[in-house]
Protein backbone atom coordinates (compact mmCIF):
# COMPACT_ATOMS: atom_id res chain seq x y z
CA UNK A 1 0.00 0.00 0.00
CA UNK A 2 1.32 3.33 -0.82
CA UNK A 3 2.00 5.66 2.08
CA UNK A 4 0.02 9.44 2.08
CA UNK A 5 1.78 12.10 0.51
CA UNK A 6 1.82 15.33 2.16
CA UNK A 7 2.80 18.42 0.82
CA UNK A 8 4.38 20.90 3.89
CA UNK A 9 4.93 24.46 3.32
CA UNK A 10 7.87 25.82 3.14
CA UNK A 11 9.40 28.04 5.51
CA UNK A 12 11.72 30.94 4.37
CA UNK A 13 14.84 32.70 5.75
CA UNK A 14 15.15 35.91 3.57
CA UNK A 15 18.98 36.62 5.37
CA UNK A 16 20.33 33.23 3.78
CA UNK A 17 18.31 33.54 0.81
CA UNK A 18 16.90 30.08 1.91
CA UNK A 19 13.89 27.62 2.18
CA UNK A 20 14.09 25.08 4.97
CA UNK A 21 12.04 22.95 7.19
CA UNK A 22 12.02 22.04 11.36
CA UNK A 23 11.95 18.50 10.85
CA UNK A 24 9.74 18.09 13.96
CA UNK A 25 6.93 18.46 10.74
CA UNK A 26 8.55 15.82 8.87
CA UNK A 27 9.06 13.47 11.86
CA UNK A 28 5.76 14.08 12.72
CA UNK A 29 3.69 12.99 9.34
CA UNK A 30 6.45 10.10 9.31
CA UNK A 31 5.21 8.93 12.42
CA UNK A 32 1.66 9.16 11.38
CA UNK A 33 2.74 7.03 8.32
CA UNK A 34 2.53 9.66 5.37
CA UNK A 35 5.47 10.90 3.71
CA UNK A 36 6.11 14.47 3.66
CA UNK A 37 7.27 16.57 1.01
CA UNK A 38 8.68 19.88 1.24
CA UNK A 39 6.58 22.14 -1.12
CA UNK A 40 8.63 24.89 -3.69
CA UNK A 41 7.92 28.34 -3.01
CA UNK A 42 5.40 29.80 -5.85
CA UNK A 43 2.79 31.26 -6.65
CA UNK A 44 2.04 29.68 -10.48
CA UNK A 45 -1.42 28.47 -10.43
CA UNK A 46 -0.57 25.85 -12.69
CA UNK A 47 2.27 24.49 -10.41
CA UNK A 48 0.24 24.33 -7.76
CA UNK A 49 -2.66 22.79 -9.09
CA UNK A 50 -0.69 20.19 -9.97
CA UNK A 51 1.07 19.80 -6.73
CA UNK A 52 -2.63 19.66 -5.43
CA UNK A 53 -3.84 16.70 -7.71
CA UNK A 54 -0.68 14.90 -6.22
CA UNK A 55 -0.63 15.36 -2.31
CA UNK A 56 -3.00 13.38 -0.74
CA UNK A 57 -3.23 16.67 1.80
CA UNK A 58 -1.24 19.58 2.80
CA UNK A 59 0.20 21.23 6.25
CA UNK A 60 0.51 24.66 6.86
CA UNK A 61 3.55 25.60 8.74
CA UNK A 62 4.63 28.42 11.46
CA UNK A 63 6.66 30.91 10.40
CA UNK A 64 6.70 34.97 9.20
CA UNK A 65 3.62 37.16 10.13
CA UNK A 66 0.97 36.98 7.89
CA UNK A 67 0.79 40.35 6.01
CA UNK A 68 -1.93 42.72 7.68
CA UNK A 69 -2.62 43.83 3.77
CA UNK A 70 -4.20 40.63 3.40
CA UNK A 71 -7.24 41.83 6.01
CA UNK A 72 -7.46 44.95 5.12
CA UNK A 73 -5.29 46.53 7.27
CA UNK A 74 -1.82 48.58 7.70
CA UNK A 75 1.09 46.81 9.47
CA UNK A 76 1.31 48.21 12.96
CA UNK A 77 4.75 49.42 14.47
CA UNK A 78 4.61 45.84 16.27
CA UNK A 79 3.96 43.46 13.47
CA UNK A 80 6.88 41.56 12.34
CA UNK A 81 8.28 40.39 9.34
CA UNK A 82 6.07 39.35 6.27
CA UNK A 83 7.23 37.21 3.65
CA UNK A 84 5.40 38.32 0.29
CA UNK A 85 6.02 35.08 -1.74
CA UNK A 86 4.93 33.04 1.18
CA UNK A 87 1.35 35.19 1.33
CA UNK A 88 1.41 35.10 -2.40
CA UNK A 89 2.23 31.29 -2.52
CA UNK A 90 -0.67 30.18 0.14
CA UNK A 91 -3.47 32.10 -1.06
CA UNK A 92 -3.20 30.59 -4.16
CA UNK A 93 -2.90 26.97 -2.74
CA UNK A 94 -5.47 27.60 -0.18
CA UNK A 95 -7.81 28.62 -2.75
CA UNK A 96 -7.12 24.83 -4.75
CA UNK A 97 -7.22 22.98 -1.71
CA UNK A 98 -10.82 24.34 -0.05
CA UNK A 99 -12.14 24.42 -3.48
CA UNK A 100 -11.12 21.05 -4.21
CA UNK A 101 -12.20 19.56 -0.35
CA UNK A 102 -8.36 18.87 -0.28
CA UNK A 103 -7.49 17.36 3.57
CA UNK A 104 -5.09 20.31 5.52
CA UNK A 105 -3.52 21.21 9.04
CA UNK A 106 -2.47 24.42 9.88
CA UNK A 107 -0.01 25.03 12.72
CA UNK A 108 0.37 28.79 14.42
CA UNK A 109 0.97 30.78 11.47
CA UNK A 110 -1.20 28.34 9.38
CA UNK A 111 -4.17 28.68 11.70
CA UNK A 112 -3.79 32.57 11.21
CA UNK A 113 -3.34 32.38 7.52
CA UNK A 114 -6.51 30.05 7.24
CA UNK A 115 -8.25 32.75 9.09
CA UNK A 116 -7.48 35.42 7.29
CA UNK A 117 -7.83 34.01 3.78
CA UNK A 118 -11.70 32.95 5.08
CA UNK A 119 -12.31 36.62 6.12
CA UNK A 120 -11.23 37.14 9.32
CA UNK A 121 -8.57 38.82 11.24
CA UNK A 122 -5.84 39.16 13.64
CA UNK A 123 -4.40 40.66 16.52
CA UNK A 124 -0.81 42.02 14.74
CA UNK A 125 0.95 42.24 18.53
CA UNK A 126 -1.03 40.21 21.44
CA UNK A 127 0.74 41.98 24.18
CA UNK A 128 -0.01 45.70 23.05
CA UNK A 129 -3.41 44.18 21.08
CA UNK A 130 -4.82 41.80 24.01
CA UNK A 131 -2.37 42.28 27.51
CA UNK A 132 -2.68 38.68 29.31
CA UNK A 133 -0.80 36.90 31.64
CA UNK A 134 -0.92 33.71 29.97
CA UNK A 135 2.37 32.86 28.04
CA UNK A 136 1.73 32.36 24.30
CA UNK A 137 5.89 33.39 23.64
CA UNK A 138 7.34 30.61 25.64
CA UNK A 139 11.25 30.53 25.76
CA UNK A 140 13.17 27.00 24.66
CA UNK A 141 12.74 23.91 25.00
CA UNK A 142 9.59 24.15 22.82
CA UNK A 143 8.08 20.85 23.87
CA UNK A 144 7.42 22.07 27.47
CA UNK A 145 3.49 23.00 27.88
CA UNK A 146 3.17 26.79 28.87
CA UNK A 147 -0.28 27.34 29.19
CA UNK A 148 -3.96 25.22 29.41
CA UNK A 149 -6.83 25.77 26.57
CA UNK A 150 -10.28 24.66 26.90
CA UNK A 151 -11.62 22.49 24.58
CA UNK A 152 -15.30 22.46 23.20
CA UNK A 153 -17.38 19.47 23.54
CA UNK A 154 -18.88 20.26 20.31
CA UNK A 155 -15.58 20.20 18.49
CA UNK A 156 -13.79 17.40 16.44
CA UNK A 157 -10.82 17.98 18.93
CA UNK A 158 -13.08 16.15 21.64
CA UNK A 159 -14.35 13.93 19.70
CA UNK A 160 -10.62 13.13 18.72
CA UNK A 161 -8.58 13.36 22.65
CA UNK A 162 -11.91 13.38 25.08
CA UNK A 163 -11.21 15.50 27.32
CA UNK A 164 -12.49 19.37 28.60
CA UNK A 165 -8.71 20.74 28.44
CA UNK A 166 -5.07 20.22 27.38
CA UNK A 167 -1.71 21.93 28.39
CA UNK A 168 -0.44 23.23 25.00
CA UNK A 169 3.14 24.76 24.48
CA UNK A 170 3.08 28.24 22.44
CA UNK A 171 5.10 30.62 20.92
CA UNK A 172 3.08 33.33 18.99
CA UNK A 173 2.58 36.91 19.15
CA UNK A 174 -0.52 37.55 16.43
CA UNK A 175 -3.51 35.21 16.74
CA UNK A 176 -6.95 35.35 15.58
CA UNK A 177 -9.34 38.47 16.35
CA UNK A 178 -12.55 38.00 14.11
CA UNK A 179 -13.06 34.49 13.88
CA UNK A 180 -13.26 33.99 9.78
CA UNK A 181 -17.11 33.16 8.65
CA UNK A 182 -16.81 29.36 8.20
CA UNK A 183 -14.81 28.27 10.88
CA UNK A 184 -15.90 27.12 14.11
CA UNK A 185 -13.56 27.21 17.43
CA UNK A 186 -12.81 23.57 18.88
CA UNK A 187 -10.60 25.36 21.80
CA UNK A 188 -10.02 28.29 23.86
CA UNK A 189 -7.24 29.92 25.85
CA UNK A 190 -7.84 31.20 29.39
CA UNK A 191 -7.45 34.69 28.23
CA UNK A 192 -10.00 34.15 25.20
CA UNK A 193 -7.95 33.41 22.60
CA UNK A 194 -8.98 30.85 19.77
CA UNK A 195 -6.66 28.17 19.78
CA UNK A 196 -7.81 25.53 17.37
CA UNK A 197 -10.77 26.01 14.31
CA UNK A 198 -12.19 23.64 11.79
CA UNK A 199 -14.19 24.32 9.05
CA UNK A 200 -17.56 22.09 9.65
CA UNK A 201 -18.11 22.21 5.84
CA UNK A 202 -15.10 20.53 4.76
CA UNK A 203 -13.83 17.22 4.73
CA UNK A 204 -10.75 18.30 7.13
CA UNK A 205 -9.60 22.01 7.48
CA UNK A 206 -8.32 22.04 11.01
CA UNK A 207 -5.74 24.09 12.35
CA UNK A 208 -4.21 24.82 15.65
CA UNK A 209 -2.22 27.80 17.50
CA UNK A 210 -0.04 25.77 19.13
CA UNK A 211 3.09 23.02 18.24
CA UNK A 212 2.21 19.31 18.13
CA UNK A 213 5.09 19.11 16.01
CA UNK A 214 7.67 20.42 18.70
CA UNK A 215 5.80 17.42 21.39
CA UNK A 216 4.80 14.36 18.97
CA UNK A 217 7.45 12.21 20.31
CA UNK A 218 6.60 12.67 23.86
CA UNK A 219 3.11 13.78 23.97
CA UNK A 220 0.22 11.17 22.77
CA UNK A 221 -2.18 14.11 22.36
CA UNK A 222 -0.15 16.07 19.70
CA UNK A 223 0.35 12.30 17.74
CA UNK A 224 -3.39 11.87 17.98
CA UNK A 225 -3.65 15.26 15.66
CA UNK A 226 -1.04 14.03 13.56
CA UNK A 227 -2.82 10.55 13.25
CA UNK A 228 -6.18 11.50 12.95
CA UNK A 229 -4.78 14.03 9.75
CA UNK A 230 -3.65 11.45 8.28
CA UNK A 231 -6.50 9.05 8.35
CA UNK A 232 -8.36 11.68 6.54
CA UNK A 233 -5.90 12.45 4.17
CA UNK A 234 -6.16 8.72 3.13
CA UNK A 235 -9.94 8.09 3.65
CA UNK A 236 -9.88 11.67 1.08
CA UNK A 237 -7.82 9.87 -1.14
């Protein structure tokens, strides 16, 4: 039997003139059983809809600050670096993938990025934008959980790890302000922030603010979201 293909974003370092990936998103599909592939970065609809027809489904990595032109807004003093291919790149693929009911994750800046190219927005700087004492910019290690969300019995997330709440690592500054039309939350932080969304509509379009790939090989909850990905991507298939 062949394994799932998964086609994972690419992240960019614009100093080194370089794409790269933490393999903590390769391990992870790998221990789900898939194979993941490290996308090219661009934007040529045609490219992409053929790397579309070939991944069985597609993850949506951390990364750069998704550009505040992309809902409707100015880039505040605190919002960090954008990364215009990336933007350019994902809308496009976004757009194949929902239109096509194409299985996809999105991790911290993929959550936002879903978000946003549904219609809703973000918070460019949480701790000018929405003060809290809750730690969303943990320091290393990255596996460590920093904070507790709540999740909604409504929610694929508890039908997937049965239970009201899970300590979750984090490292983010922007997160989602006006939940996109849609998407539905499956958890919350203490503070109020959405931490994980699905789209009820689709097959799978789940995403998450926080790292199951940085805690996969220690934590069973963040392999369950990994697992349960890639049963879809294959049942999609």
């Amino acid at each position: 039997m062949k394994k799932t293909l998964i086609g994972i974003v690419p992240l960019v370092d614009t100093e080194r003139e370089s794409y790269w990936m933490l393999p903590g998103y390769m391990k992870a599909i790998e221990q789900a059983g898939g194979i993941p592939v490290m996308m090219p970065l661009t934007s040529d609809p045609a490219a992409l809809q053929q790397l579309n027809d070939t991944f069985d489904g597609f993850l949506f990595t951390g990364g750069h600050d998704v550009s505040p032109t992309l809902y409707g807004q100015s880039p505040s003093d605190q919002c960090e670096a954008c990364c215009k291919e990336r933007d350019e790149m994902e809308k496009v693929l976004f757009s194949l993938i929902f239109e096509q009911d194409k299985p996809a994750l999105g991790i911290c800046r993929g959550i936002q990025l879903i978000n946003v190219l549904m219609g809703g927005t973000l918070y460019q700087d949480l701790p000018t934008e929405h003060p809290s004492s809750v730690i969303h910019r943990q320091k290393p290690p990255y596996d460590i959980p920093a904070h507790a969300v709540e999740i909604l019995r409504d929610s694929p997330l508890y039908d997937l790890l049965g239970r009201d709440s899970l300590m979750v690592n984090s490292c983010h500054h922007q997160a989602i302000c006006k939940l996109a039309p849609g998407l539905s939350p499956m958890a919350v932080s203490d503070d109020g922030l959405m931490e994980a969304v699905y789209a009820p509509e689709k097959t799978y379009l789940q995403a998450v603010q926080w790292h199951p790939e940085f805690s996969c090989l220690s934590d069973e909850n963040s392999r369950k979201i990994f697992s349960s990905f890639l049963t879809h991507c294959r049942i999609k298939a």
